[in-house]
Protein backbone atom coordinates (compact mmCIF):
# COMPACT_ATOMS: atom_id res chain seq x y z
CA UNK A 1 0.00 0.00 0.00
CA UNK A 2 3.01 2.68 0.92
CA UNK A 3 5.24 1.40 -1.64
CA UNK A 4 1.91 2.03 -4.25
CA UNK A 5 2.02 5.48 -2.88
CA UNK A 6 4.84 6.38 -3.09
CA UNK A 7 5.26 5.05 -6.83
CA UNK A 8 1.93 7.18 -7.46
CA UNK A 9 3.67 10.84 -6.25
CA UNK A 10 7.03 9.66 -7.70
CA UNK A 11 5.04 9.34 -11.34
CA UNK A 12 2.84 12.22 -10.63
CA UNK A 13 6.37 14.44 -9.77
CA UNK A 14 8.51 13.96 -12.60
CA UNK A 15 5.07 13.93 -14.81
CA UNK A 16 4.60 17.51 -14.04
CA UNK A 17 8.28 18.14 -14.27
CA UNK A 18 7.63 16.97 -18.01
CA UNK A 19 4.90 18.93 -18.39
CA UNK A 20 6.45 21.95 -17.79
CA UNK A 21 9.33 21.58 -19.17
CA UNK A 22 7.82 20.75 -22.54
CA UNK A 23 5.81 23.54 -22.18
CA UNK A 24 8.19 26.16 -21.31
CA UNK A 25 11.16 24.83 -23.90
CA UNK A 26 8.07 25.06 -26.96
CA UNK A 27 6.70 28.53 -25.98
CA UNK A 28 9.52 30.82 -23.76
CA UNK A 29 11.77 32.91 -25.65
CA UNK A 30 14.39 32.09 -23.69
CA UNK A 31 17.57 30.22 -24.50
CA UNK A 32 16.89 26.04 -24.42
CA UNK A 33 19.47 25.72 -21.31
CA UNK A 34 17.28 28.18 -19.44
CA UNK A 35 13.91 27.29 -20.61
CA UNK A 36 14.81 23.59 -18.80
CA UNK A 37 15.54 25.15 -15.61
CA UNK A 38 12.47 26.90 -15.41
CA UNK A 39 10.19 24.38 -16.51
CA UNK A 40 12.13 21.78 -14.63
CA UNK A 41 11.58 24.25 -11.46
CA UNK A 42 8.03 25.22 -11.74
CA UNK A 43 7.32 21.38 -12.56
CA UNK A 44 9.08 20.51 -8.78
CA UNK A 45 6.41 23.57 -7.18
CA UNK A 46 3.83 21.50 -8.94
CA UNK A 47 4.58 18.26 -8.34
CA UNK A 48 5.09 19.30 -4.53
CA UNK A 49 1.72 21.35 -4.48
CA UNK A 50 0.21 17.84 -5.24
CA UNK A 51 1.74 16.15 -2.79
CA UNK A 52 0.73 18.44 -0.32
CA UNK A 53 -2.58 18.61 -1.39
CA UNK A 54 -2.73 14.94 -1.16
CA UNK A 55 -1.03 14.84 2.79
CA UNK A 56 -3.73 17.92 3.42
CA UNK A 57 -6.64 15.66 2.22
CA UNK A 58 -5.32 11.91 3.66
CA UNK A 59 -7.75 11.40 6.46
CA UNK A 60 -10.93 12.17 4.13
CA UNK A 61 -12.32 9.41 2.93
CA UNK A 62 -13.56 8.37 -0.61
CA UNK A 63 -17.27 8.70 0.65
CA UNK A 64 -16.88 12.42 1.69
CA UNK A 65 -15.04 13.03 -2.13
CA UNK A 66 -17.96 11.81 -3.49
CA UNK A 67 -20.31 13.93 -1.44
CA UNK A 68 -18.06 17.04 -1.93
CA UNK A 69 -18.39 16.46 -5.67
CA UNK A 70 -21.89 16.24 -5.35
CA UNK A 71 -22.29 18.94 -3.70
CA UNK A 72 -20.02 21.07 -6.63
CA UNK A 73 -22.72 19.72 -8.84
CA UNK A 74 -25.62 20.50 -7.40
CA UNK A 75 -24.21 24.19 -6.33
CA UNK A 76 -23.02 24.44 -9.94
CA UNK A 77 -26.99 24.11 -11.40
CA UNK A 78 -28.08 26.19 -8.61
CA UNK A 79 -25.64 29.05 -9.92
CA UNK A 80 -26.81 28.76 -13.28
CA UNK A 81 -30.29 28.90 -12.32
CA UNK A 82 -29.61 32.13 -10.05
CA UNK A 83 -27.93 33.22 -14.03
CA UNK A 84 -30.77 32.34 -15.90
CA UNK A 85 -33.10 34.28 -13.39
CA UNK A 86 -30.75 37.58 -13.73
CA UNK A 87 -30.11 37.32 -16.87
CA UNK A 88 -34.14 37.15 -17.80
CA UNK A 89 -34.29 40.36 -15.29
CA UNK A 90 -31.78 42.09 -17.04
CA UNK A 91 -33.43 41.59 -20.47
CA UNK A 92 -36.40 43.57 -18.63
CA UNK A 93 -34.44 46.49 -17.87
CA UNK A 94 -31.74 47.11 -20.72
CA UNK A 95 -34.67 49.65 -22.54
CA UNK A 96 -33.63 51.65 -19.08
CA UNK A 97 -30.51 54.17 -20.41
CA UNK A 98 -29.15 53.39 -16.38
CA UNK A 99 -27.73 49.89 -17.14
CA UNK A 100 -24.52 50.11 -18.38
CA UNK A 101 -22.45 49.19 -15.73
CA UNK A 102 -21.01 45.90 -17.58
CA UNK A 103 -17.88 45.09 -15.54
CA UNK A 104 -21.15 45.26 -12.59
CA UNK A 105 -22.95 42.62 -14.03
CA UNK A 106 -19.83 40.41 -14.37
CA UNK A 107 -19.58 40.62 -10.98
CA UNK A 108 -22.95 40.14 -9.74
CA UNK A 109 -22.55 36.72 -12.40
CA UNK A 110 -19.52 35.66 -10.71
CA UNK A 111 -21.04 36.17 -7.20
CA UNK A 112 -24.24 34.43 -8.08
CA UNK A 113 -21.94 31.52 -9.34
CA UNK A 114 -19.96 30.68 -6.14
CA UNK A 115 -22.54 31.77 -4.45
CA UNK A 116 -24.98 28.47 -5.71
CA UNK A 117 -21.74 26.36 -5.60
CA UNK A 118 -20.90 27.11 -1.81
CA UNK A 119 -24.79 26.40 -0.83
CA UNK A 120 -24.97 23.53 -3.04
CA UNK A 121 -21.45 21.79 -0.97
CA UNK A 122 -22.72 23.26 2.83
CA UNK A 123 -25.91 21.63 2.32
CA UNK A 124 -24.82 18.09 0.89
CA UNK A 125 -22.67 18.36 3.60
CA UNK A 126 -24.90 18.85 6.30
CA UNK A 127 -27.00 16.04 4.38
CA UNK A 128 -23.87 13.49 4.15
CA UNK A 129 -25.75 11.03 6.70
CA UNK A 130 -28.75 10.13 4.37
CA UNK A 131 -26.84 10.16 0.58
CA UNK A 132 -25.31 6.99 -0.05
CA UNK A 133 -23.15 7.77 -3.32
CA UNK A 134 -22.82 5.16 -5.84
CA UNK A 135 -24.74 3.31 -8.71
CA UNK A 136 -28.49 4.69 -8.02
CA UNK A 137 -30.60 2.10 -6.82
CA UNK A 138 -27.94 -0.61 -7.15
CA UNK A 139 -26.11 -1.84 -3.82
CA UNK A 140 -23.10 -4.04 -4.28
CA UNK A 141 -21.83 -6.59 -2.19
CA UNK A 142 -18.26 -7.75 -1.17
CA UNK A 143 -17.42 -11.23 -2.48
CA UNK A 144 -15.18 -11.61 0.22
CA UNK A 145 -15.57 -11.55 3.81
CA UNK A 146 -14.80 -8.02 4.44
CA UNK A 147 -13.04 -6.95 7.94
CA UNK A 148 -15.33 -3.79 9.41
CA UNK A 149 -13.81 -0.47 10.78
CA UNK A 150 -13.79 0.60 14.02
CA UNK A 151 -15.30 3.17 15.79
CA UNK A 152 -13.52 4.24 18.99
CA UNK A 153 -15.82 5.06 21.90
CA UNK A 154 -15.18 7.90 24.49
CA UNK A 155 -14.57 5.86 27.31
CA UNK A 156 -11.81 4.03 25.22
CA UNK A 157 -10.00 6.91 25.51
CA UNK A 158 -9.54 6.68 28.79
CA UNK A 159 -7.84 3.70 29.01
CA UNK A 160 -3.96 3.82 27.92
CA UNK A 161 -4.35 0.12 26.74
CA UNK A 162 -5.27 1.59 23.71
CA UNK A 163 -2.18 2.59 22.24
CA UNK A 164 -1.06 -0.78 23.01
CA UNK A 165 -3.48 -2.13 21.11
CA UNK A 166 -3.43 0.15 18.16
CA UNK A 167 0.28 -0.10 17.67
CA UNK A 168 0.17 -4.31 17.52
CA UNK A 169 -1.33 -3.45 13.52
CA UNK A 170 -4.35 -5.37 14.35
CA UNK A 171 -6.15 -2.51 13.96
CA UNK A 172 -4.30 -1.00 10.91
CA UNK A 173 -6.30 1.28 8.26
CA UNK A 174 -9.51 0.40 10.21
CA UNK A 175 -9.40 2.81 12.74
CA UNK A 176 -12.11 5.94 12.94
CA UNK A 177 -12.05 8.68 15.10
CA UNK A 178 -15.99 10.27 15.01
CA UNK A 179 -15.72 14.20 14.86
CA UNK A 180 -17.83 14.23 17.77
CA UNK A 181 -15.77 12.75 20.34
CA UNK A 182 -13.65 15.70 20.10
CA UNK A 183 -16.53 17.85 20.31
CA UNK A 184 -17.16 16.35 23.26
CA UNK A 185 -13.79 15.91 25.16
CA UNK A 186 -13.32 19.65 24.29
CA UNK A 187 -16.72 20.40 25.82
CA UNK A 188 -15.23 18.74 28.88
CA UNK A 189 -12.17 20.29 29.04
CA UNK A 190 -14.07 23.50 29.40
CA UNK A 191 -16.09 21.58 32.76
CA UNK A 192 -15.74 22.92 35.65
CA UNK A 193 -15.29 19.52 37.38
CA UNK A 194 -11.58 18.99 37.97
CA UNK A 195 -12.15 15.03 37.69
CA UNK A 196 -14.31 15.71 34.20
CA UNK A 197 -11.24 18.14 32.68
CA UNK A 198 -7.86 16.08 34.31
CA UNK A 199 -10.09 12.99 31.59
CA UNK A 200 -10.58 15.08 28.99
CA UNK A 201 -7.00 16.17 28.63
CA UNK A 202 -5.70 12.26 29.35
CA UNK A 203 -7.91 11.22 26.16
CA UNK A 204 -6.73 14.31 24.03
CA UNK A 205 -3.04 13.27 24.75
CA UNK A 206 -3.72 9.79 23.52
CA UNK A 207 -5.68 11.10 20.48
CA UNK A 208 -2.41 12.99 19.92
CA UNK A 209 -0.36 9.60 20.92
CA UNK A 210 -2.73 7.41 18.19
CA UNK A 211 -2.11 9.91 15.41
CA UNK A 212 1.54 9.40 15.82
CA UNK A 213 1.89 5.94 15.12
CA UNK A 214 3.22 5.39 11.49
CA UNK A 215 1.00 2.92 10.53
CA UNK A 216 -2.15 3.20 11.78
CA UNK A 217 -3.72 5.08 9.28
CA UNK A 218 -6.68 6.84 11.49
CA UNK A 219 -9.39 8.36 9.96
CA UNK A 220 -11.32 10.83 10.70
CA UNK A 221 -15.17 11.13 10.08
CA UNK A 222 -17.26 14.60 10.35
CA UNK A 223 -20.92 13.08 10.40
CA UNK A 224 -23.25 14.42 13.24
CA UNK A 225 -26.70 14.04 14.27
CA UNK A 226 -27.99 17.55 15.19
CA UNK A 227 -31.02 15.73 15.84
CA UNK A 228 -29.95 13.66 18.20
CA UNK A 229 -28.77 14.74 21.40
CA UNK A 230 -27.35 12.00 23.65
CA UNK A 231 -23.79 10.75 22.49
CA UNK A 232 -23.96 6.98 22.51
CA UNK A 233 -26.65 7.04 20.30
CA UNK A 234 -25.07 9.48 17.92
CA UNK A 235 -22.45 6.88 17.96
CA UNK A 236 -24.63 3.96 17.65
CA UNK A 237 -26.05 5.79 14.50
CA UNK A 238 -22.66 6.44 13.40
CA UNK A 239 -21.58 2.80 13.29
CA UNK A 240 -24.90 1.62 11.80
CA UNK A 241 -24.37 4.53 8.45
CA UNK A 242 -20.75 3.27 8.49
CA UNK A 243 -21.06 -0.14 9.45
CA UNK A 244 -18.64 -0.50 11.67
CA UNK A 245 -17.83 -2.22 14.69
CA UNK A 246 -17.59 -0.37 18.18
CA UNK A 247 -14.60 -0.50 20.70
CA UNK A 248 -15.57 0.25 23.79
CA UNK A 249 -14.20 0.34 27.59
CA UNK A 250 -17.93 1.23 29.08
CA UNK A 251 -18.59 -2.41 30.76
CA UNK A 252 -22.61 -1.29 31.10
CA UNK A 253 -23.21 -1.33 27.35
CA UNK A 254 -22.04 -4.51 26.67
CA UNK A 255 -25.78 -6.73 27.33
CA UNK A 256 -27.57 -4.18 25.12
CA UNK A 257 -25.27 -4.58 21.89
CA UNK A 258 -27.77 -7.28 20.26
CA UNK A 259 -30.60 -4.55 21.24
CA UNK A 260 -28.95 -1.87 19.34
CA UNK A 261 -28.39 -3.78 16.53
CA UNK A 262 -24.40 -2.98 16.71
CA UNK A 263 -21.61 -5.35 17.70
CA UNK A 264 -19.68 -3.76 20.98
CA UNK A 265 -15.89 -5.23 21.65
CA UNK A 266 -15.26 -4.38 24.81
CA UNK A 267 -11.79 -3.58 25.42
CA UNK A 268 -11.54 -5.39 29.14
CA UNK A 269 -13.24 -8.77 27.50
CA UNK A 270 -10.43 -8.43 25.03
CA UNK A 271 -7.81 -8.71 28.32
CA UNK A 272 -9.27 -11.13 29.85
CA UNK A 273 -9.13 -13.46 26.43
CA UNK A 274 -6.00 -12.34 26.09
CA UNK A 275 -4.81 -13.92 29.83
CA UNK A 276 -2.02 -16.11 29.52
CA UNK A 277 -3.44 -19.76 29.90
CA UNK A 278 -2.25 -21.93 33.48
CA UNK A 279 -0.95 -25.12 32.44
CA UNK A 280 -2.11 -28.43 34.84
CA UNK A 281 0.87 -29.19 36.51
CA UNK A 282 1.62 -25.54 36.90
CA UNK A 283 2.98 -23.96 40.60
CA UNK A 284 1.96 -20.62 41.10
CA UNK A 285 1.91 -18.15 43.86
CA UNK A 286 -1.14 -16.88 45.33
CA UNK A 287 -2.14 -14.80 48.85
CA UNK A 288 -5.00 -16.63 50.35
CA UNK A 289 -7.63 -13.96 50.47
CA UNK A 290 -10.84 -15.31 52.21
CA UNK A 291 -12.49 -18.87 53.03
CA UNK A 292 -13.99 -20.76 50.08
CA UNK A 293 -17.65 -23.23 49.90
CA UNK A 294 -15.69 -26.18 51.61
CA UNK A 295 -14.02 -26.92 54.73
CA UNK A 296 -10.23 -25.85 54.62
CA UNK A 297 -11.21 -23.97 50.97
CA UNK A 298 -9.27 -20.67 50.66
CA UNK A 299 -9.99 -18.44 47.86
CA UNK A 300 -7.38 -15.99 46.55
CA UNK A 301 -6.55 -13.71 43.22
CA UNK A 302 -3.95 -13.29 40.67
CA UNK A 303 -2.62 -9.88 39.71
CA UNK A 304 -4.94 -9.85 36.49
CA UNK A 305 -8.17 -10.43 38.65
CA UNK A 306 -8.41 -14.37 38.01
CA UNK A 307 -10.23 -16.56 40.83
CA UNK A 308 -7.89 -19.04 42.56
CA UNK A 309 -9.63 -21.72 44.39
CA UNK A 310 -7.07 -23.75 46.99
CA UNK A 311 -7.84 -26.47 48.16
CA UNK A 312 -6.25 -27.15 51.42
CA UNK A 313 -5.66 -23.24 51.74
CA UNK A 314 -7.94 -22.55 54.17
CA UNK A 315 -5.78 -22.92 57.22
CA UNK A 316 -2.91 -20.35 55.24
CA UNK A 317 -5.62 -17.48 55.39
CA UNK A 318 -3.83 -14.04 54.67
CA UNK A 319 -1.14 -15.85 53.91
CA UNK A 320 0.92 -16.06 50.17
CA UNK A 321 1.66 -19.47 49.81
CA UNK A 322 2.81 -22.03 46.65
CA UNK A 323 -0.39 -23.98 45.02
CA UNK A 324 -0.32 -26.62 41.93
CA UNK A 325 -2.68 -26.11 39.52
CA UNK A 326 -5.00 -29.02 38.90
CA UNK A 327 -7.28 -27.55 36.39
CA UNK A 328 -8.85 -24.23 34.81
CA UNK A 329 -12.36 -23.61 34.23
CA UNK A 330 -13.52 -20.96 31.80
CA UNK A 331 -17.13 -19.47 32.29
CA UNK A 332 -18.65 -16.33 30.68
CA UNK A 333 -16.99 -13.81 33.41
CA UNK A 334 -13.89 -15.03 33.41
CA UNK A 335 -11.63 -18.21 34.09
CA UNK A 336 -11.41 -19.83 37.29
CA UNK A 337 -8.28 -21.84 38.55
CA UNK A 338 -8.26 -24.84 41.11
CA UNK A 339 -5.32 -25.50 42.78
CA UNK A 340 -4.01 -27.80 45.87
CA UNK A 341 -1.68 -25.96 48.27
CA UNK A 342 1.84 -27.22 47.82
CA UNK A 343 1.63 -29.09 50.69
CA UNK A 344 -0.33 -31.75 49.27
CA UNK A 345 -2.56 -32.11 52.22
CA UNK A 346 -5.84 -30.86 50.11
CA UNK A 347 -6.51 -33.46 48.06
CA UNK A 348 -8.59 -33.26 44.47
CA UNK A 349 -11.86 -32.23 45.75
CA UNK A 350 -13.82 -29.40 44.24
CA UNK A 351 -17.29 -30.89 44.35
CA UNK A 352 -18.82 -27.39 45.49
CA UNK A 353 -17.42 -25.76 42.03
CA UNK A 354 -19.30 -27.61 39.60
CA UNK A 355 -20.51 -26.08 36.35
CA UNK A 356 -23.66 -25.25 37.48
CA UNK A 357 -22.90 -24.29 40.74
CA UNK A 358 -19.68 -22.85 40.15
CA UNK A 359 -18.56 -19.24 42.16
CA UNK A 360 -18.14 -16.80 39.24
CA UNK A 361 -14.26 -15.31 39.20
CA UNK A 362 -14.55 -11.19 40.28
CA UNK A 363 -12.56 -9.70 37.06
CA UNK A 364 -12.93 -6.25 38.55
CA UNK A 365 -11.07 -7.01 41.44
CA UNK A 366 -7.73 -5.38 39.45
């Protein structure tokens, strides 16, 4: 994709230098040796003006080109229209020995012109959520399975794990930043709750952080909902126009993502899948936290927030002591590890933690 790029402004460059070197060595009076020079010059400005036209314009996508050409379109009929209407008023009037003012009219042309083409973009723009720009009436499907973007949520932003996560490449060209999280962290930065403002400047720095990494490509999209005034559902709205996937930190939203009708990945789910996976067999060390279901039972947690069920660990209560692992059992909070204490004095019994009986492991422990 970079190398593509690259090629692309390297062939668009020395294009241009052609150009305009051909151009000035046919038509300048000058000398051949300095007709090159300043064709090969003003071809460089050129080239370079392209290339910075084309950094200035990398985060818009090909959706808002087609809307912005659109809206040239449509502002470009409306300006002729607003022609056609002065011109038929002029032909009223030109009997009147008062209208002579020619370089006037021009001007009043001109302004009617970019006048229609300006109103035609603004209000495409402010229309972008409900135009879908292809093929009228003809929707085409991918062939292949294609991967979704992702919208970031404003609680991600919160959460440092993010840039983490966004520099691993997993995430690479898929990434979209919604116009009105900023909108909104600014907003808060303005609060006059020192909690709400110290948050709003932590997520600006890691917006600042994300667009620094080389090859994330993040993009940026500018759709709002005026008529909508609570942010999750702008965002939910968002994701539906774009379809795109959510990632979110906000551990509340998660049971309502089938309601909405949008898929939710929830950044702490992603951790806890992401655990690395105790081997049977296995010592580890664990502080013995409280009493478990059993006699002599003691319950304790890992750093990451996983249940640890000792058996045999009663008796070392607020103690750290060395446990085998016997066996893991993964549920829909979490995972849940049963151990004996070191010791060997437990035995195997965990009849309490069945599956159906089973205590849940307390992830937000950490």
């Amino acid at each position: 994709m970079n190398i593509s790029l690259a090629f692309v402004r390297l062939f668009f460059l020395v294009l241009s230098v052609l150009f305009s070197s051909a151009y000035f060595i046919t038509h300048s009076k000058y000398p051949f040796y300095d007709s090159s020079l300043i064709g090969i010059g003003i071809g460089l400005v050129i080239g370079f003006v392209l290339i910075g036209l084309d950094l200035a314009f990398r985060r818009h996508t090909l959706r808002s080109f087609n809307i912005a050409v659109l809206g040239l379109f449509f502002g470009y009929l409306m300006g002729f229209a607003l022609n056609l209407i002065f011109d038929a008023l002029l032909s009223f009037l030109r009997h009147s020995p008062e209208v002579h003012a020619t370089h006037v009219i021009e001007i009043i042309k001109i302004f009617l012109y970019l006048f229609g083409t300006y109103l035609g973009v603004v209000m495409t723009l402010k229309s972008a959520d409900e135009l879908y720009v292809s093929i009228p009436f003809v929707k085409f499907s991918p062939t292949t399975l294609k991967k979704k973007d992702i919208l970031i949520d404003l609680t991600i932003l919160n959460d440092a794990r993010i840039i983490d996560l966004a520099g691993s490449g997993i995430m690479d060209d898929h990434l979209i930043m919604p116009r009105i999280i900023i909108k909104e962290l600014f907003a808060q930065a303005e609060s006059s709750d020192e909690n709400v403002r110290a948050k709003a400047r932590i997520s600006l720095d890691i917006i600042k952080k994300l667009e620094a990494l080389p090859n994330l490509g993040i993009r940026y999209n500018d759709t709002d909902f005026p008529d909508i005034k609570d942010y999750p559902s702008k965002l939910v709205r968002l994701a539906r126009l774009v379809d795109a996937n959510i990632l979110t930190a906000d551990l509340s939203r998660v049971p309502f993502s089938n309601v909405e009708g949008v898929r939710l990945i929830n950044l702490h789910s992603l951790a806890n899948a992401l655990k690395p996976i105790t081997q049977t067999g296995e010592y580890l060390r664990v502080k013995v936290q409280r009493y478990g279901k059993e006699a002599r039972q003691g319950v304790g947690y890992l750093e990451d927030g996983t249940m640890v069920v000792v058996n045999g660990g009663g008796q070392y209560l607020g103690e750290t002591i060395d446990v085998r692992v016997l066996s893991v059992k993964h549920t829909a909070s979490g995972r849940m590890i049963f151990c004996n204490a070191d010791d060997g004095e437990g035995g195997n019994s965990f009849s309490s933690y069945d599956e159906d009986e089973g205590e849940e492991p307390e992830d937000d422990r950490h």
